[in-house]
PDB file of N, CA and C in Angstrom:
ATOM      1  N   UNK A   1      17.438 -20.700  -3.798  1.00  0.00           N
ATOM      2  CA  UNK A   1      16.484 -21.731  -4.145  1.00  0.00           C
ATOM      3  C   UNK A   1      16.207 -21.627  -5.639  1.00  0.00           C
ATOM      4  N   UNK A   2      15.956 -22.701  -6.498  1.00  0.00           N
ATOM      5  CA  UNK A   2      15.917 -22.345  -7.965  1.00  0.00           C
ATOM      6  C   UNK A   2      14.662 -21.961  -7.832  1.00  0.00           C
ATOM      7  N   UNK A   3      13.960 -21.178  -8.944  1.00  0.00           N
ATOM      8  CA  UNK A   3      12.743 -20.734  -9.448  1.00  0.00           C
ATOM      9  C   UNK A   3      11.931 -21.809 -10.716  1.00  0.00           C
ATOM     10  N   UNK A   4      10.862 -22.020 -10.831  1.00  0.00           N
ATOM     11  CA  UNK A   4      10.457 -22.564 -11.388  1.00  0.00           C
ATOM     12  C   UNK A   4      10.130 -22.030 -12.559  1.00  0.00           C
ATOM     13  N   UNK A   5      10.153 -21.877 -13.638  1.00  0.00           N
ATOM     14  CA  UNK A   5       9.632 -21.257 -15.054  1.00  0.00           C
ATOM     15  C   UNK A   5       8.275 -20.540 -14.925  1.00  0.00           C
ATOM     16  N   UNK A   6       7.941 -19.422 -15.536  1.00  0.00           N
ATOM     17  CA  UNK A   6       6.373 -19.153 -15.246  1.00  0.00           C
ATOM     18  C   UNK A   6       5.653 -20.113 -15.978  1.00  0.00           C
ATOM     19  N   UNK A   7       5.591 -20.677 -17.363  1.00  0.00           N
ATOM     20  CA  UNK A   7       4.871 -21.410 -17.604  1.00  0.00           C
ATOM     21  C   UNK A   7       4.501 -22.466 -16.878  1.00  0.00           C
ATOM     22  N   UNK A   8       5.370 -22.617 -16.382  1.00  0.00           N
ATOM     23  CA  UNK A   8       4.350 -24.378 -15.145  1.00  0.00           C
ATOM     24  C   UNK A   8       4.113 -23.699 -14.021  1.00  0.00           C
ATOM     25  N   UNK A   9       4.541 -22.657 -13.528  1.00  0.00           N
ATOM     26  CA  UNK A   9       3.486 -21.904 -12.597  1.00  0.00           C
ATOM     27  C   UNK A   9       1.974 -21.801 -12.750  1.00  0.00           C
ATOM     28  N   UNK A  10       2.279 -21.540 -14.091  1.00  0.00           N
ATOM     29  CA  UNK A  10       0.948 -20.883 -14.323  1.00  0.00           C
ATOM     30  C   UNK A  10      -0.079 -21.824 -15.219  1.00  0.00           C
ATOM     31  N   UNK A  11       0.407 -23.169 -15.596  1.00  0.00           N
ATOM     32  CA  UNK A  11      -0.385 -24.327 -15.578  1.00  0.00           C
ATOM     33  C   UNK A  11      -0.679 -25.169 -14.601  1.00  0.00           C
ATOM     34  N   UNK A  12       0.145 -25.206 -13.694  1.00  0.00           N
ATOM     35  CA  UNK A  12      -0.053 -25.439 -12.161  1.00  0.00           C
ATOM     36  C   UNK A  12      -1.183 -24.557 -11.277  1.00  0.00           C
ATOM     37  N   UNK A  13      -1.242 -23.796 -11.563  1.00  0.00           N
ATOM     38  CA  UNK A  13      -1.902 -22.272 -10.950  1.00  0.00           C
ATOM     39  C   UNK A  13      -3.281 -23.068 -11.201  1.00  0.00           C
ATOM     40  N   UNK A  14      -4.006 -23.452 -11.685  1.00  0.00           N
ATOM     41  CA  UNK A  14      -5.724 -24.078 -11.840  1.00  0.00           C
ATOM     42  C   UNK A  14      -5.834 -24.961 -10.754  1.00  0.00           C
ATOM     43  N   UNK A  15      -4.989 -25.357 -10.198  1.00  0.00           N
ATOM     44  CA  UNK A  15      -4.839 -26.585  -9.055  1.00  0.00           C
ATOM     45  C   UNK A  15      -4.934 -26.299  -7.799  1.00  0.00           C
ATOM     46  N   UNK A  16      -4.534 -24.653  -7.485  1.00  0.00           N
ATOM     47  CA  UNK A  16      -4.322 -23.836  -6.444  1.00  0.00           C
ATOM     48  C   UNK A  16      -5.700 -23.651  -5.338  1.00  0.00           C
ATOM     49  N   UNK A  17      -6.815 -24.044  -6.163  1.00  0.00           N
ATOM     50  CA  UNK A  17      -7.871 -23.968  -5.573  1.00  0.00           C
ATOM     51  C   UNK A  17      -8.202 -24.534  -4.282  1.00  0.00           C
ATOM     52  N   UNK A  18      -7.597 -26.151  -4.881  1.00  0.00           N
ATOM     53  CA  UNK A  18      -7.849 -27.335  -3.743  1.00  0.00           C
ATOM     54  C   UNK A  18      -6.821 -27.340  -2.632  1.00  0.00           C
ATOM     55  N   UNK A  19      -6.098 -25.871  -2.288  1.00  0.00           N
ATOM     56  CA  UNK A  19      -5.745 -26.085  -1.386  1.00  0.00           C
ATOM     57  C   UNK A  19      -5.426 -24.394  -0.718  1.00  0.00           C
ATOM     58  N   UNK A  20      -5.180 -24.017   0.749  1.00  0.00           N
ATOM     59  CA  UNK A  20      -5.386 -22.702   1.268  1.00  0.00           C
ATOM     60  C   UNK A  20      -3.651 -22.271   0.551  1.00  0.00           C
ATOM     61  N   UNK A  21      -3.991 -20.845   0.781  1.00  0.00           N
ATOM     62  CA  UNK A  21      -2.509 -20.267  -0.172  1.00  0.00           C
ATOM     63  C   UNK A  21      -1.158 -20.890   0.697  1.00  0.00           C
ATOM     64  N   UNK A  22      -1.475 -20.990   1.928  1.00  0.00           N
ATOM     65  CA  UNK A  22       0.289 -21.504   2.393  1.00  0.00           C
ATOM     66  C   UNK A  22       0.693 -23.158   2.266  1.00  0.00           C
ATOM     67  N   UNK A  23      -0.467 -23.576   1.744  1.00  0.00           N
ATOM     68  CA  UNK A  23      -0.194 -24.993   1.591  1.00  0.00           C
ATOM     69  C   UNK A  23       0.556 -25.363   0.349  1.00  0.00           C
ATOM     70  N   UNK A  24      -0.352 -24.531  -0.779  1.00  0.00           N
ATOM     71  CA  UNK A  24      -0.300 -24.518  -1.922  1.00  0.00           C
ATOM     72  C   UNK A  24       1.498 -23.555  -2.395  1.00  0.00           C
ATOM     73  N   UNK A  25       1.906 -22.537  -1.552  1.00  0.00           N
ATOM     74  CA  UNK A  25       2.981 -22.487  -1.940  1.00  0.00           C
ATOM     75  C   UNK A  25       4.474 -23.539  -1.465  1.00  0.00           C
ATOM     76  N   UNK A  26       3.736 -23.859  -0.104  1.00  0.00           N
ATOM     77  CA  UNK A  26       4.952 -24.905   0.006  1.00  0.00           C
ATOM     78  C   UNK A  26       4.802 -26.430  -0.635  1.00  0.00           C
ATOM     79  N   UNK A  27       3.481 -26.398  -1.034  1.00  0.00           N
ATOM     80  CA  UNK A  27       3.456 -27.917  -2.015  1.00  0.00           C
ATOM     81  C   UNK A  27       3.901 -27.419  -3.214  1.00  0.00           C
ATOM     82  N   UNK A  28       3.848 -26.244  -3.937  1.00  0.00           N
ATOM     83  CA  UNK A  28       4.793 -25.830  -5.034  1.00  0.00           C
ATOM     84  C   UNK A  28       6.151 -26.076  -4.747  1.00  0.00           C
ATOM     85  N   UNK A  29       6.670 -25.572  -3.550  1.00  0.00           N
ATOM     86  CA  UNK A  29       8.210 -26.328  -3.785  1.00  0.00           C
ATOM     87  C   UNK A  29       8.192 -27.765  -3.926  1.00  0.00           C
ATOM     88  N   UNK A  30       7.455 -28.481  -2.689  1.00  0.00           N
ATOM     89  CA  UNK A  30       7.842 -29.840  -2.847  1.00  0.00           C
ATOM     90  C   UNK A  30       7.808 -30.664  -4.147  1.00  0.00           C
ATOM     91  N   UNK A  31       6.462 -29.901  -4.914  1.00  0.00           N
ATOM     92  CA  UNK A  31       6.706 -30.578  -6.429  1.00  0.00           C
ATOM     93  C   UNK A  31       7.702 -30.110  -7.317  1.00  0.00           C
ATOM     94  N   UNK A  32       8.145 -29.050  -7.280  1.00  0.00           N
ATOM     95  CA  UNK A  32       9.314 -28.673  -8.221  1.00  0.00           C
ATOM     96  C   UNK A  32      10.786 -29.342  -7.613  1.00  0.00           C
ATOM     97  N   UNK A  33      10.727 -29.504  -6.466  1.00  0.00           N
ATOM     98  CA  UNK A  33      11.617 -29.704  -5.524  1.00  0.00           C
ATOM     99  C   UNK A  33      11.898 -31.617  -5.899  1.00  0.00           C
ATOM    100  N   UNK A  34      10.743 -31.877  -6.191  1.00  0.00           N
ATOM    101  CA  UNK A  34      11.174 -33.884  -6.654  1.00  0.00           C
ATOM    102  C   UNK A  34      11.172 -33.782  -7.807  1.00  0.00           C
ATOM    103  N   UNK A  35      10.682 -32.656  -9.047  1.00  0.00           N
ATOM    104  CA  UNK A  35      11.079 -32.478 -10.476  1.00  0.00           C
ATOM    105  C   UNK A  35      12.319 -32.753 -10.762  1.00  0.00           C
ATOM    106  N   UNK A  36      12.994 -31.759 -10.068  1.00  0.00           N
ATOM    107  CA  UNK A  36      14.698 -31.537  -9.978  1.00  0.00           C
ATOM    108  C   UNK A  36      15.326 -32.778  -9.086  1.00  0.00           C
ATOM    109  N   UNK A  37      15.122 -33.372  -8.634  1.00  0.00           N
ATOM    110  CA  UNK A  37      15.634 -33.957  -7.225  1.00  0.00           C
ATOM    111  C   UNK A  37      16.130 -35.212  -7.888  1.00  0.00           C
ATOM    112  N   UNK A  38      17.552 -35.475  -8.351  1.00  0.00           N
ATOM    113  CA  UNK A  38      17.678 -36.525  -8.758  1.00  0.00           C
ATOM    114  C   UNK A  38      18.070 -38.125  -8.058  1.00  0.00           C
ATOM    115  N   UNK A  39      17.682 -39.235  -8.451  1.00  0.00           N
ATOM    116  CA  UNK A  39      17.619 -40.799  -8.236  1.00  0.00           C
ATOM    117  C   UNK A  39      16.215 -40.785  -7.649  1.00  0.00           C
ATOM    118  N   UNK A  40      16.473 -40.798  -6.290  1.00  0.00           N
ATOM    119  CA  UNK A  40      14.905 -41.525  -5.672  1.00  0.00           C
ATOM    120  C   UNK A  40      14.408 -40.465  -5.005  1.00  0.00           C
ATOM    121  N   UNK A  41      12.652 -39.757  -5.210  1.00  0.00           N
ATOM    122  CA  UNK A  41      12.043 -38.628  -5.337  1.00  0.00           C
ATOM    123  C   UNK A  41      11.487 -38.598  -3.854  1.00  0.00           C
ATOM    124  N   UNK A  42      11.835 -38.273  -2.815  1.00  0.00           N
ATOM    125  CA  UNK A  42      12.037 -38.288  -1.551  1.00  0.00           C
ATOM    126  C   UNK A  42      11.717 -37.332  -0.853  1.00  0.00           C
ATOM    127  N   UNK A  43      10.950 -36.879   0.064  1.00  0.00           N
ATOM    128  CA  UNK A  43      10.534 -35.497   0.240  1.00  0.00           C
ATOM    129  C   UNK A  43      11.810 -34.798   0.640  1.00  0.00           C
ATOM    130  N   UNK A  44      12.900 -35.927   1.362  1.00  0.00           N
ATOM    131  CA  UNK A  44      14.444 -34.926   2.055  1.00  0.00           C
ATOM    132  C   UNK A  44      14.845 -34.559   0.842  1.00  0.00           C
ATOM    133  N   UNK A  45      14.674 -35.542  -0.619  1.00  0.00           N
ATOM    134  CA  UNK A  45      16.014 -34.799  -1.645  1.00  0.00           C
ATOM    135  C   UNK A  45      14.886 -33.896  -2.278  1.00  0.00           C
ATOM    136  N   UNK A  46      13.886 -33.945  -2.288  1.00  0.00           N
ATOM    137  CA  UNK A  46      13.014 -32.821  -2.795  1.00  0.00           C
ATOM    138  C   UNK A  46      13.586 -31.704  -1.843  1.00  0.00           C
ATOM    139  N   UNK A  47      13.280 -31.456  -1.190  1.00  0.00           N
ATOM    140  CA  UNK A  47      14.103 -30.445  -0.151  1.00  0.00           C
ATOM    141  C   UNK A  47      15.449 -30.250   0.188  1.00  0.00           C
ATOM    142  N   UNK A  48      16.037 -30.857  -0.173  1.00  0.00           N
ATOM    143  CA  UNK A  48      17.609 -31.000  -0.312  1.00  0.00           C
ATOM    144  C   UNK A  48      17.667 -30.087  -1.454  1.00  0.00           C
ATOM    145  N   UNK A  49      17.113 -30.499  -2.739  1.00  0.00           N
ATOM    146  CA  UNK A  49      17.517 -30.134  -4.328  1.00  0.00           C
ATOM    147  C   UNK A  49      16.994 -28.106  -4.128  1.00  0.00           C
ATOM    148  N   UNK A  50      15.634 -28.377  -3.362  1.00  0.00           N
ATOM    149  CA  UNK A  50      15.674 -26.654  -3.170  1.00  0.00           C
ATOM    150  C   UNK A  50      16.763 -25.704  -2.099  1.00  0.00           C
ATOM    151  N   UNK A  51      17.290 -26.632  -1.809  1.00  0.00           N
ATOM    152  CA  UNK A  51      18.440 -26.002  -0.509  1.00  0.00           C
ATOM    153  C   UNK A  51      17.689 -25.909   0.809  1.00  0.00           C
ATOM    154  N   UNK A  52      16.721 -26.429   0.991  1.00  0.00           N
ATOM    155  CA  UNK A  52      16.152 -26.354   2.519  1.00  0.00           C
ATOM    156  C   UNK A  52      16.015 -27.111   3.565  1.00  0.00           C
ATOM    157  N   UNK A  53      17.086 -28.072   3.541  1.00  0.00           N
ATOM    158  CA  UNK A  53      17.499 -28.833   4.002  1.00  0.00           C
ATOM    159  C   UNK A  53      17.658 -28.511   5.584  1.00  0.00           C
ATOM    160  N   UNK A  54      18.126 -27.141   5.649  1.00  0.00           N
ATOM    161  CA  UNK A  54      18.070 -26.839   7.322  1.00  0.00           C
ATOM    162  C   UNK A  54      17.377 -25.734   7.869  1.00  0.00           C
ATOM    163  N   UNK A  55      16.264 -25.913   7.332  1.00  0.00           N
ATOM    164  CA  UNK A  55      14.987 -24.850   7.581  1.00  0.00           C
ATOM    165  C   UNK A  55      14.628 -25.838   8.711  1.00  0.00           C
ATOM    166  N   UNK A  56      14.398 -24.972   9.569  1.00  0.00           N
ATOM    167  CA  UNK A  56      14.251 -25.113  10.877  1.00  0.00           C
ATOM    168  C   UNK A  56      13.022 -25.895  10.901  1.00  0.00           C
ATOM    169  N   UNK A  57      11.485 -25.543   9.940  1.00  0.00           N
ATOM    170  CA  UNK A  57      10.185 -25.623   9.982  1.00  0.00           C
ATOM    171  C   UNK A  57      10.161 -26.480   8.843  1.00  0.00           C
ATOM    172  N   UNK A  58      11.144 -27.904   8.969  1.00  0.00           N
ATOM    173  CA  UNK A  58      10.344 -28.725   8.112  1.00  0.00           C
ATOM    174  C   UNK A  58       9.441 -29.499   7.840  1.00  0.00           C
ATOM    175  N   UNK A  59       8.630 -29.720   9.164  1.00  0.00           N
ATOM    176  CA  UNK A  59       7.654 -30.058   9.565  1.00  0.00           C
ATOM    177  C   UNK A  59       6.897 -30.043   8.657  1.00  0.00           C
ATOM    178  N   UNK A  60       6.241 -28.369   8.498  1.00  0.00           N
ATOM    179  CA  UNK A  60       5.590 -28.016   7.293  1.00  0.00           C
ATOM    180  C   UNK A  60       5.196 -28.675   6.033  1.00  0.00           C
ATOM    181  N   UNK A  61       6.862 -29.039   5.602  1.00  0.00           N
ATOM    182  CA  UNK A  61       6.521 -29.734   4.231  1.00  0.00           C
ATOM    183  C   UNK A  61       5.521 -31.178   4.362  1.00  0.00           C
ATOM    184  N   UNK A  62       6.090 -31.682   5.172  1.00  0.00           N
ATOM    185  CA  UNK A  62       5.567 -33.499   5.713  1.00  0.00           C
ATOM    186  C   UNK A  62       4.345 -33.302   6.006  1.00  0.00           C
ATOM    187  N   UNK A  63       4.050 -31.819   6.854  1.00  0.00           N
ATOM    188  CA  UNK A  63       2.339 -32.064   7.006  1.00  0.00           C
ATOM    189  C   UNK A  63       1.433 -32.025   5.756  1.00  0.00           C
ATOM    190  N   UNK A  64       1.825 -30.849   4.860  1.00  0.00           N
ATOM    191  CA  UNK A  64       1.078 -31.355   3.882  1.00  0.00           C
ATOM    192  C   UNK A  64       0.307 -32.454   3.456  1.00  0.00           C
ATOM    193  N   UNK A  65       0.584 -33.445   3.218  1.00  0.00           N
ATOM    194  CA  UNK A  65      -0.029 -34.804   2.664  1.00  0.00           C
ATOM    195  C   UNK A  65      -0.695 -35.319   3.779  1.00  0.00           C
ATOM    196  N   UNK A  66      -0.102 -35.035   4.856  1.00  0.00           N
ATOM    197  CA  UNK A  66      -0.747 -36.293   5.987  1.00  0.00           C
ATOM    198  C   UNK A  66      -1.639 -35.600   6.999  1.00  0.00           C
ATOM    199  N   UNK A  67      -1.528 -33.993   7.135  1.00  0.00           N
ATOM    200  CA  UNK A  67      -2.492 -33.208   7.665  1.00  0.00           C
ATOM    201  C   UNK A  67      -3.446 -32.391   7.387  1.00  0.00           C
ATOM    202  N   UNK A  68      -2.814 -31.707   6.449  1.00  0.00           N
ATOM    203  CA  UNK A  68      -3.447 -30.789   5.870  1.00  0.00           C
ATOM    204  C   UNK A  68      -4.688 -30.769   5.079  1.00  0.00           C
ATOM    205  N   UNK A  69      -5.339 -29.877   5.364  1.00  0.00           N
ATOM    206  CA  UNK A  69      -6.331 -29.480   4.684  1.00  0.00           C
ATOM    207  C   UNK A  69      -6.938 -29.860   3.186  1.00  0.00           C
ATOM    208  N   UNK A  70      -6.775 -30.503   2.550  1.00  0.00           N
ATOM    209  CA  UNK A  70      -6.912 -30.800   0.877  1.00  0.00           C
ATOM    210  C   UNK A  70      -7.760 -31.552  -0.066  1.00  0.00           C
ATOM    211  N   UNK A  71      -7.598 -31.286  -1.301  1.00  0.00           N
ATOM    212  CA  UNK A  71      -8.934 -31.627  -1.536  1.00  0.00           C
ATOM    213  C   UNK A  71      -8.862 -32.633  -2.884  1.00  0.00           C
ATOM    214  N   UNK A  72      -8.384 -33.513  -2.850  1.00  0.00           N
ATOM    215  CA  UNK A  72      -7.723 -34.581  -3.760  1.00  0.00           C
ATOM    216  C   UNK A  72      -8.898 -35.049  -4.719  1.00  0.00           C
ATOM    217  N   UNK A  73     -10.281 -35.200  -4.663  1.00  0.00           N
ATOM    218  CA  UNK A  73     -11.242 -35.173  -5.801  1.00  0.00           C
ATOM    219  C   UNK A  73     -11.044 -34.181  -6.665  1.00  0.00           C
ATOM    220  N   UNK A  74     -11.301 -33.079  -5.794  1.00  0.00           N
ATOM    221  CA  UNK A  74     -10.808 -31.594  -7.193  1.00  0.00           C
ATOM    222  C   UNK A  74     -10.313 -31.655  -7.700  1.00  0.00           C
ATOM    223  N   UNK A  75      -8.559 -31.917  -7.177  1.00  0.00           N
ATOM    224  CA  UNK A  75      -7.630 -32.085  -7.487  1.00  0.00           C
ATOM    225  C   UNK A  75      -8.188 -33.135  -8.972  1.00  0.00           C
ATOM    226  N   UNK A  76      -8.284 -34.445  -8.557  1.00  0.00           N
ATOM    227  CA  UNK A  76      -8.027 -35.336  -9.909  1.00  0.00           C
ATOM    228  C   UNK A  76      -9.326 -34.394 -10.999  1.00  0.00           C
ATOM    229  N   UNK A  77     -10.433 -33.772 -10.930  1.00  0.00           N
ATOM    230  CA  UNK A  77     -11.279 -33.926 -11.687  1.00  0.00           C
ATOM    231  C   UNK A  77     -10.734 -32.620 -12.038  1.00  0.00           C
ATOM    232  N   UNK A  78      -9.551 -31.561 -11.751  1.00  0.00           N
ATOM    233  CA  UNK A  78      -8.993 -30.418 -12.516  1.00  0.00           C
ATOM    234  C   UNK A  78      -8.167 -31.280 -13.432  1.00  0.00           C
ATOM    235  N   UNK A  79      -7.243 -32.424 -13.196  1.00  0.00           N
ATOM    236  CA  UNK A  79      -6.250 -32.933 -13.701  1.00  0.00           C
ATOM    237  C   UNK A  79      -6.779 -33.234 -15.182  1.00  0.00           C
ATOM    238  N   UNK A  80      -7.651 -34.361 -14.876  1.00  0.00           N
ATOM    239  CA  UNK A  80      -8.605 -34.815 -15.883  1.00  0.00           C
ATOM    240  C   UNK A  80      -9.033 -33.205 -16.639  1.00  0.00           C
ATOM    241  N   UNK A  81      -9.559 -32.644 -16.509  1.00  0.00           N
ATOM    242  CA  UNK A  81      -9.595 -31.554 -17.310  1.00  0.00           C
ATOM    243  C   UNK A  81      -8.427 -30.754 -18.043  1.00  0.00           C
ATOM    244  N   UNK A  82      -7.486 -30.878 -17.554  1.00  0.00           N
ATOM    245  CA  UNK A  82      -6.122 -30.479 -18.059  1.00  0.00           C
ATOM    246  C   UNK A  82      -5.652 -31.684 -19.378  1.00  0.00           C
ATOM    247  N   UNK A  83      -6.125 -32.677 -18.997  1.00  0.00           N
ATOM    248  CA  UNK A  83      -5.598 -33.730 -19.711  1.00  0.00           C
ATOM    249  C   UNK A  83      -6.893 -33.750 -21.017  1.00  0.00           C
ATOM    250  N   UNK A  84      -7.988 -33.447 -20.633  1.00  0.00           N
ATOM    251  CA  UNK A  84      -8.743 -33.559 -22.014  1.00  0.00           C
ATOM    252  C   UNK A  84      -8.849 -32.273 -22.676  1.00  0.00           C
ATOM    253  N   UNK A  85      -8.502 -31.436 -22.252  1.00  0.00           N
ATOM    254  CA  UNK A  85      -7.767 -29.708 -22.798  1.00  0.00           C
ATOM    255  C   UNK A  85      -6.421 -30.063 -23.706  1.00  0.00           C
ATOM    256  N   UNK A  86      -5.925 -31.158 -23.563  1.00  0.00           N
ATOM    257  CA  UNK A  86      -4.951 -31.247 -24.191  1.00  0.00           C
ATOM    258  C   UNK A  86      -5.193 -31.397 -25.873  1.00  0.00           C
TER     259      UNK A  86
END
């Protein structure tokens, strides 16, 4: 699976809050996973581009957004802070 650089780990890492640690590491792939993922940003070629294409538990990834636990105000009002840090 490729690795992501530490620097966007670790500007990513402030975001980690708004969500429990196993969410937050498999929504780290899925976003690095449509970074890389070239033409149309798809959760299969997001997962394709990390090689996990036949992980048994892909479920996982899909629940994210549509089940899971999360906290999308935080989320934007960390963003917004990232963006006026700039």
């Amino acid at each position: 699976m490729p690795s992501p650089s530490p620097e966007i780990v670790e500007l990513l890492s402030v975001n980690a809050i708004a969500f429990t640690a196993p969410i937050w590491k498999n929504g780290l792939v899925l976003l690095f996973g449509t970074i890389l993922a070239p033409g149309l940003r798809t959760m299969t070629s997001a997962l394709r581009v990390m090689r996990l294409e036949d992980d048994p538990r892909l479920e996982k990834y899909h629940r994210i957004l549509n089940r899971n636990r999360w906290q999308p105000l935080l989320l934007s009002k960390l963003l917004l802070g990232l963006i006026i840090g700039l």
